[in-house]
PDB file of N, CA and C in Angstrom:
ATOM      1  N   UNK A   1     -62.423  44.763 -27.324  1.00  0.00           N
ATOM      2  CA  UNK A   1     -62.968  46.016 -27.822  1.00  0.00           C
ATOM      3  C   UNK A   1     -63.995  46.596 -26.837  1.00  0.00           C
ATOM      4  N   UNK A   2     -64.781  45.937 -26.343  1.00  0.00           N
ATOM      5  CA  UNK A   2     -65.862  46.173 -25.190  1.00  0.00           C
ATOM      6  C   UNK A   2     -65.247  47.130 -24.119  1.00  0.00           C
ATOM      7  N   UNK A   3     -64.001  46.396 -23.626  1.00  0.00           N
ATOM      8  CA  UNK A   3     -62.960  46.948 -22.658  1.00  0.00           C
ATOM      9  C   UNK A   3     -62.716  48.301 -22.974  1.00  0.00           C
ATOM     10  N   UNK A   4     -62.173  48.340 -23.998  1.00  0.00           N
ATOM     11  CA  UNK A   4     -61.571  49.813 -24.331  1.00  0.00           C
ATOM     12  C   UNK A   4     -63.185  50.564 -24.397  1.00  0.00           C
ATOM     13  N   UNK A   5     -63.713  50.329 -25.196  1.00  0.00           N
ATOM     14  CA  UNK A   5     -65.175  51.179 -25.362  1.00  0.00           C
ATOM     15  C   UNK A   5     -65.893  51.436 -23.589  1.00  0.00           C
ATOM     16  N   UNK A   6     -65.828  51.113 -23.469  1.00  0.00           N
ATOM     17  CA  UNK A   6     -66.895  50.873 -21.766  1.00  0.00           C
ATOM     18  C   UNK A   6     -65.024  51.511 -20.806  1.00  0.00           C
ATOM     19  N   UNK A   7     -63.979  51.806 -21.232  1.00  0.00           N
ATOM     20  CA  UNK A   7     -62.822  52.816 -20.048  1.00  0.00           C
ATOM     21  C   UNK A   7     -63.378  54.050 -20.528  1.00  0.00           C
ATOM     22  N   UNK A   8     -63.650  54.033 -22.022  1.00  0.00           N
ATOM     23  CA  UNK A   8     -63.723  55.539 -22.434  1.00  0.00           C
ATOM     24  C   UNK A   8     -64.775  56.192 -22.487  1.00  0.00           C
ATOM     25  N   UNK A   9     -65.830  55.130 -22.407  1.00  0.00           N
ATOM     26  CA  UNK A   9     -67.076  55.854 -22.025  1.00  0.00           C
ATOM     27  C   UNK A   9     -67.384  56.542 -20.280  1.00  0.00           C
ATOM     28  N   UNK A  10     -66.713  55.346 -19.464  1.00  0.00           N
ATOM     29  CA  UNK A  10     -66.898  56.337 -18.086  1.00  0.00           C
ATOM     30  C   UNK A  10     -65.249  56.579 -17.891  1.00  0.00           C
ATOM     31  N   UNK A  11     -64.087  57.098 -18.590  1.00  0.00           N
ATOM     32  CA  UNK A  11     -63.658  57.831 -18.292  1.00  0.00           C
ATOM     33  C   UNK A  11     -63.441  59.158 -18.774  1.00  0.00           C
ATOM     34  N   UNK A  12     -64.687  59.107 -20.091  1.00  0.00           N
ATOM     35  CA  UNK A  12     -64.238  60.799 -20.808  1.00  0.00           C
ATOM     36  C   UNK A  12     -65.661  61.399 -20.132  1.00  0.00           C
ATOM     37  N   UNK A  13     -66.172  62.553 -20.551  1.00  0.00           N
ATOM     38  CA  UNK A  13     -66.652  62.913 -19.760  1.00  0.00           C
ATOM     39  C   UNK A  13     -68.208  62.721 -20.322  1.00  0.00           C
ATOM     40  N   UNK A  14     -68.595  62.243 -21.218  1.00  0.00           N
ATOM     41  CA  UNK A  14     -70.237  61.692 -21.399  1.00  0.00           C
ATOM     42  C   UNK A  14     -70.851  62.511 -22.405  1.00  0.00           C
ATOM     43  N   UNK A  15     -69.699  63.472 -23.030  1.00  0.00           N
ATOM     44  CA  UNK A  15     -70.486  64.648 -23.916  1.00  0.00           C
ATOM     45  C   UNK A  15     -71.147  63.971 -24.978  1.00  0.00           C
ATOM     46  N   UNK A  16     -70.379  63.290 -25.553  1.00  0.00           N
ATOM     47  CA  UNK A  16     -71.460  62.439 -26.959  1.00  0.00           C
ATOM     48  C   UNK A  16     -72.508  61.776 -26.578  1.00  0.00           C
ATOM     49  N   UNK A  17     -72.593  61.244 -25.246  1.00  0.00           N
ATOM     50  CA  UNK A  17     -73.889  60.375 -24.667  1.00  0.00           C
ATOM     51  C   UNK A  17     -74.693  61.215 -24.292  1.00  0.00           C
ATOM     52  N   UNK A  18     -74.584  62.659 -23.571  1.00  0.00           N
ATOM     53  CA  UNK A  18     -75.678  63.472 -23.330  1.00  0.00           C
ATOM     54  C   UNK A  18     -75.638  63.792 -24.564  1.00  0.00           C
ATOM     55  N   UNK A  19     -75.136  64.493 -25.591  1.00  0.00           N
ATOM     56  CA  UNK A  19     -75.565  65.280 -26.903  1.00  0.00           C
ATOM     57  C   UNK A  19     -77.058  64.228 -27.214  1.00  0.00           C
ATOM     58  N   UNK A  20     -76.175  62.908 -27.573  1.00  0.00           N
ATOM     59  CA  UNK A  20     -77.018  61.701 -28.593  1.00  0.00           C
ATOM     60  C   UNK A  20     -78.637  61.590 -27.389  1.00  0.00           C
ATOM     61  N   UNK A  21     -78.452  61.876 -26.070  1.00  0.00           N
ATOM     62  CA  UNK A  21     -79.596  61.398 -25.788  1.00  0.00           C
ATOM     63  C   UNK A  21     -80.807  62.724 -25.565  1.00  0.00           C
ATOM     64  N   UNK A  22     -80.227  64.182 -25.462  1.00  0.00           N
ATOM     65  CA  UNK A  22     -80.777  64.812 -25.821  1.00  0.00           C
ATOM     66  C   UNK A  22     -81.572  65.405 -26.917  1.00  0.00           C
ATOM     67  N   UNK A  23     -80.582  64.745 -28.543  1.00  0.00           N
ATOM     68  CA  UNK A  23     -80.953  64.964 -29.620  1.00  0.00           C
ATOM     69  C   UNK A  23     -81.472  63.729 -30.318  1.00  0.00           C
ATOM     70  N   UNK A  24     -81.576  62.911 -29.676  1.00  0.00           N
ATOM     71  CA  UNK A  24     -82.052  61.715 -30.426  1.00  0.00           C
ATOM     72  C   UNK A  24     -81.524  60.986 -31.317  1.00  0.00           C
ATOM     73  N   UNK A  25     -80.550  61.101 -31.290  1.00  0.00           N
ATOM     74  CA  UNK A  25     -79.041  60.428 -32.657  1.00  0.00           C
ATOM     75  C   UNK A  25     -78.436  59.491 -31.612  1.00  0.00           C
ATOM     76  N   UNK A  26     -77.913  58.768 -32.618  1.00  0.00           N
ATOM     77  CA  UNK A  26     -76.984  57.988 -32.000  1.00  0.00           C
ATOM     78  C   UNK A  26     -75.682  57.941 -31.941  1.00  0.00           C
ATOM     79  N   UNK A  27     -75.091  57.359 -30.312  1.00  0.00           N
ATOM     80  CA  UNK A  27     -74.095  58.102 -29.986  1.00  0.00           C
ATOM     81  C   UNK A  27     -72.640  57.655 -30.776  1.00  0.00           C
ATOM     82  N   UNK A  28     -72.961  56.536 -31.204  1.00  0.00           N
ATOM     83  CA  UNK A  28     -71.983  56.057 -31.967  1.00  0.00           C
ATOM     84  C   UNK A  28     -71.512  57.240 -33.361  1.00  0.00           C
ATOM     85  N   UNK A  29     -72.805  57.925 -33.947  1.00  0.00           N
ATOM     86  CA  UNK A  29     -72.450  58.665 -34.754  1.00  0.00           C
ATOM     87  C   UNK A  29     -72.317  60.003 -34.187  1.00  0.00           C
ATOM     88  N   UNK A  30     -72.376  60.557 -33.292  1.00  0.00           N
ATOM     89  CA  UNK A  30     -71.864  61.682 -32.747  1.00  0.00           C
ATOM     90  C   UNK A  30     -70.336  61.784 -32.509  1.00  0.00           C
ATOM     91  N   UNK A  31     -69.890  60.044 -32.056  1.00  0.00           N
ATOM     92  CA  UNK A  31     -68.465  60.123 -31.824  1.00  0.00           C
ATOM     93  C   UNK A  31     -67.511  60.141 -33.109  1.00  0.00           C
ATOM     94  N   UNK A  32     -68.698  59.178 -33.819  1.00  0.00           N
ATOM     95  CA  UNK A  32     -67.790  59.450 -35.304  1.00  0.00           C
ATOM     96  C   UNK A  32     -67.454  60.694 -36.216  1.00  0.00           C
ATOM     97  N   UNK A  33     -68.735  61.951 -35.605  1.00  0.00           N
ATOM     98  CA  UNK A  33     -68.641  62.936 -36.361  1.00  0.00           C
ATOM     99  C   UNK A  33     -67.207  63.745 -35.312  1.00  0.00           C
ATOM    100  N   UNK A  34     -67.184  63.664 -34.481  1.00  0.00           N
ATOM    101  CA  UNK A  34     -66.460  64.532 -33.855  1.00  0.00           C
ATOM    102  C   UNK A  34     -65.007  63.641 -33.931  1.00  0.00           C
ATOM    103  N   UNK A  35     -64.684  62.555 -34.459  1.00  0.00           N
ATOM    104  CA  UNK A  35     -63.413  62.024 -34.311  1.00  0.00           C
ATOM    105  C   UNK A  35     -62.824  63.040 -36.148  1.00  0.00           C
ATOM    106  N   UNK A  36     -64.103  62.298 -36.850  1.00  0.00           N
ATOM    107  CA  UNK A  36     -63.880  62.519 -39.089  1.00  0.00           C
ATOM    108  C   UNK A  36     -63.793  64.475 -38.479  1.00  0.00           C
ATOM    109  N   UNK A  37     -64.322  65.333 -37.865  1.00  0.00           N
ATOM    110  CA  UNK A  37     -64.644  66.179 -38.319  1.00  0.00           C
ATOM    111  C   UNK A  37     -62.937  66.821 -37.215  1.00  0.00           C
ATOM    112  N   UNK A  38     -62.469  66.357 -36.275  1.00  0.00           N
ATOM    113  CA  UNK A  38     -61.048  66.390 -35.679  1.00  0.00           C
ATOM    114  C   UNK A  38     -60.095  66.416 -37.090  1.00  0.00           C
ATOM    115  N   UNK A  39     -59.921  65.185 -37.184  1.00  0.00           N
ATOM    116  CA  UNK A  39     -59.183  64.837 -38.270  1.00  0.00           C
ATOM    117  C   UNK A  39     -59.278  66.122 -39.476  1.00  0.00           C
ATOM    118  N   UNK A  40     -60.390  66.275 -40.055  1.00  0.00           N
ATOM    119  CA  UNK A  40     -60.612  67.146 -41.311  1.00  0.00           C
ATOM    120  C   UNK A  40     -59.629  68.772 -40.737  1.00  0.00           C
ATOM    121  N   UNK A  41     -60.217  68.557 -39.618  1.00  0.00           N
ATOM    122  CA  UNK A  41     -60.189  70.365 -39.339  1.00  0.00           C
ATOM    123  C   UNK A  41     -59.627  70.754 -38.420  1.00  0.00           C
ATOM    124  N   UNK A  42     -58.005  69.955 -38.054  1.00  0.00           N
ATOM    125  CA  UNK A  42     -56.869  69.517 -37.010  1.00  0.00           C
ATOM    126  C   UNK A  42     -57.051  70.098 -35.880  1.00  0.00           C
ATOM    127  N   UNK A  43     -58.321  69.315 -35.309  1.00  0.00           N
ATOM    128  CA  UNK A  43     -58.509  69.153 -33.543  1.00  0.00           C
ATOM    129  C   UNK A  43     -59.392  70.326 -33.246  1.00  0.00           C
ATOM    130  N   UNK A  44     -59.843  71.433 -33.827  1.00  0.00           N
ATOM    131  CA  UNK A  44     -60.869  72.366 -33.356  1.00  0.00           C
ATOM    132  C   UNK A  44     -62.129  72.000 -32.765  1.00  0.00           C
ATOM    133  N   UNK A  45     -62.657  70.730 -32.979  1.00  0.00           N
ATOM    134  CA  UNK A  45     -64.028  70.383 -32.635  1.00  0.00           C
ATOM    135  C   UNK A  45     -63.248  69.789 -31.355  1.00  0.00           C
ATOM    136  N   UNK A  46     -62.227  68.972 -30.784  1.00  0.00           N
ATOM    137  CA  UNK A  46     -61.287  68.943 -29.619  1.00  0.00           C
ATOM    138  C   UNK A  46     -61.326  70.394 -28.516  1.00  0.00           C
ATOM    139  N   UNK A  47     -61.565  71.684 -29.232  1.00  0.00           N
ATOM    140  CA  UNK A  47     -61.760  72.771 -28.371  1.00  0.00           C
ATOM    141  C   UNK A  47     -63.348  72.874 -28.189  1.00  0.00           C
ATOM    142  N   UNK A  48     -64.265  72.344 -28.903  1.00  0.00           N
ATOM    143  CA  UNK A  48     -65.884  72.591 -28.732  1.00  0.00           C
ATOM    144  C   UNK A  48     -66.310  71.243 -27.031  1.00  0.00           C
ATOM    145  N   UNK A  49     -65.618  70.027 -27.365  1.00  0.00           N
ATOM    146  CA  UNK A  49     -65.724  68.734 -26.939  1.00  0.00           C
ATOM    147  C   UNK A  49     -65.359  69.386 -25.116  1.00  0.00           C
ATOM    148  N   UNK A  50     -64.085  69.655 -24.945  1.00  0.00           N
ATOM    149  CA  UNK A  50     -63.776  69.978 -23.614  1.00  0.00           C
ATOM    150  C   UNK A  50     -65.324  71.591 -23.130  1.00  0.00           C
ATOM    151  N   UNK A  51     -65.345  72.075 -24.218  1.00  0.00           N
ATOM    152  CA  UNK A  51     -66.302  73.289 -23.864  1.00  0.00           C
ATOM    153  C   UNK A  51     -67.373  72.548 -23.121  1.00  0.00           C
ATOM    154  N   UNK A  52     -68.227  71.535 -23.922  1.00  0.00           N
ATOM    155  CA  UNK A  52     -68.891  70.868 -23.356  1.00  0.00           C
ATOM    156  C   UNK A  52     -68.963  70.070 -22.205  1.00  0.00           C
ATOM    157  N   UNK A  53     -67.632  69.838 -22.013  1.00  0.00           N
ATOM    158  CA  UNK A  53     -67.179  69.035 -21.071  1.00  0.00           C
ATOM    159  C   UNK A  53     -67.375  69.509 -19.579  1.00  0.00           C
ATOM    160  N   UNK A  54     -66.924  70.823 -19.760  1.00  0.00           N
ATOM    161  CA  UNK A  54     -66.788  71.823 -18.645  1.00  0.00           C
ATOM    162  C   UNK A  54     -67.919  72.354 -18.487  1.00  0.00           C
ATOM    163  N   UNK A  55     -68.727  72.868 -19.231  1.00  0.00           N
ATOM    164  CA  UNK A  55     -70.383  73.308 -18.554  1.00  0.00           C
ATOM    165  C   UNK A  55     -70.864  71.984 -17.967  1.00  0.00           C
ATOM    166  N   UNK A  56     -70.807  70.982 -18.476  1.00  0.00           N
ATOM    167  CA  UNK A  56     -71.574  69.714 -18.347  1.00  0.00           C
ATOM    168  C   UNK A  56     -71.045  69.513 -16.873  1.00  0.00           C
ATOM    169  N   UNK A  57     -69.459  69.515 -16.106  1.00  0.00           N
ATOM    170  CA  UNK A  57     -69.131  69.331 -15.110  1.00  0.00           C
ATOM    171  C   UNK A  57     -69.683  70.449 -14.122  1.00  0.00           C
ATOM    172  N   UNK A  58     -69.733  71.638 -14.467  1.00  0.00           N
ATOM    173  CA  UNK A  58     -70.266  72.957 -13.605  1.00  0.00           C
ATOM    174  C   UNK A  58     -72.026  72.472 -13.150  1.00  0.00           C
ATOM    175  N   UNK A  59     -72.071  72.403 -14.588  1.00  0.00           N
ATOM    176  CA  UNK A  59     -73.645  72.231 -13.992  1.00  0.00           C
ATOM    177  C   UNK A  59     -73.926  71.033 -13.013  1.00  0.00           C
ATOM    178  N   UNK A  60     -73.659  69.826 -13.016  1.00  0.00           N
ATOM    179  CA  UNK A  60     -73.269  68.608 -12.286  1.00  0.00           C
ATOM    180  C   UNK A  60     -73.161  69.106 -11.050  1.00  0.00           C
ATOM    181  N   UNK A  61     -72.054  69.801 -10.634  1.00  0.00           N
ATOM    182  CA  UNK A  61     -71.395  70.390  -9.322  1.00  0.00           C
ATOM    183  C   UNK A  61     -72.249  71.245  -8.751  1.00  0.00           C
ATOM    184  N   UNK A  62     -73.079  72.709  -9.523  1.00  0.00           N
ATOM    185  CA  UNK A  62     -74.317  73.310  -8.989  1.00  0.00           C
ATOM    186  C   UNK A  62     -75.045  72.222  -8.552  1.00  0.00           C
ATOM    187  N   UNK A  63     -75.444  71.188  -9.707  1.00  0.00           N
ATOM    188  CA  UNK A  63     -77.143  70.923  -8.818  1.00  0.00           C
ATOM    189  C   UNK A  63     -76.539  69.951  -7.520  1.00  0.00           C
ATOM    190  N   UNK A  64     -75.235  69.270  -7.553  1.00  0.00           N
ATOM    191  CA  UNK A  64     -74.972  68.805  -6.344  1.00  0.00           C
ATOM    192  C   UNK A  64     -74.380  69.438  -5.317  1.00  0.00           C
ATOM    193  N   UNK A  65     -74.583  70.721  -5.193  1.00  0.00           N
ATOM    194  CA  UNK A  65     -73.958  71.724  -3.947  1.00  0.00           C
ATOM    195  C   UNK A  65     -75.645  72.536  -3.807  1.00  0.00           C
ATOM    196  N   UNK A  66     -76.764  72.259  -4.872  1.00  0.00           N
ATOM    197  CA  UNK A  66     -77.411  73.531  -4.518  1.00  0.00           C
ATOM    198  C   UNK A  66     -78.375  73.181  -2.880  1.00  0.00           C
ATOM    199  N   UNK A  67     -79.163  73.936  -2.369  1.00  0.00           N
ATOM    200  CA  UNK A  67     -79.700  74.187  -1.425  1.00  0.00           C
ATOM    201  C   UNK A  67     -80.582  72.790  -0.994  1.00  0.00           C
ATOM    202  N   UNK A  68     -80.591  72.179  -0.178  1.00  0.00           N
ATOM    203  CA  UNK A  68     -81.346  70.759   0.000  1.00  0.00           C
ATOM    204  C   UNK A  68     -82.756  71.249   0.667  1.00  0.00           C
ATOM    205  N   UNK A  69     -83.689  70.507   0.283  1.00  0.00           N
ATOM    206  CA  UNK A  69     -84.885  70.298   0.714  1.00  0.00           C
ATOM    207  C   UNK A  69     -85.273  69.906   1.459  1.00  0.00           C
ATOM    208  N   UNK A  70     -86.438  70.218   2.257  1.00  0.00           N
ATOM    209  CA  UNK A  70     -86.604  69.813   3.494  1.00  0.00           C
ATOM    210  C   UNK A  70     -86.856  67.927   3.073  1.00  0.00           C
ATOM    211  N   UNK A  71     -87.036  67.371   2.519  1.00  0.00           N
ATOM    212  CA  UNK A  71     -86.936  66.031   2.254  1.00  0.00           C
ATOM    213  C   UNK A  71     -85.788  65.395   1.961  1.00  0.00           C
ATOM    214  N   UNK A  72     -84.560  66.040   1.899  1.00  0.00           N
ATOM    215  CA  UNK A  72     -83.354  65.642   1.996  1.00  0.00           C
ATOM    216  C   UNK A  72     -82.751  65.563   3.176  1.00  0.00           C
ATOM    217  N   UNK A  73     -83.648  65.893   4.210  1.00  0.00           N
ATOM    218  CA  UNK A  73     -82.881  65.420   5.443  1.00  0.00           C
ATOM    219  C   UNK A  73     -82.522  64.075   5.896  1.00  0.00           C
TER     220      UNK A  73
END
């Protein structure tokens, strides 16, 4: 179980782990709300999840392309 938990944590993209560590919840119940609340309401929170997914990757990509500092040489 470890196995599977620890592919899908670094291979999805971290949205429930940033949500939970920004909001102070835990991430276990963030994943659970977004799996019960899939299920209830056939996959729409699946269109919120990638939303997140994709700012979360943009922004990532800005701050690692933006302008370097003279201490980054």
């Amino acid at each position: 179980m470890q196995k599977i938990q620890y592919f899908f944590e670094k291979q999805a993209f971290g949205v429930c782990t940033r949500l939970g560590e920004k909001l102070g919840i835990s991430i276990c119940s963030i994943r659970l709300f977004f799996i019960y609340s899939s299920f209830l309401t056939f996959g729409s929170p699946i269109i919120v999840y990638l939303s997140l997914a994709f700012i979360m990757n943009m922004r990532k990509h800005f701050r690692r392309n933006s302008h370097p500092s003279i201490w980054e040489f």
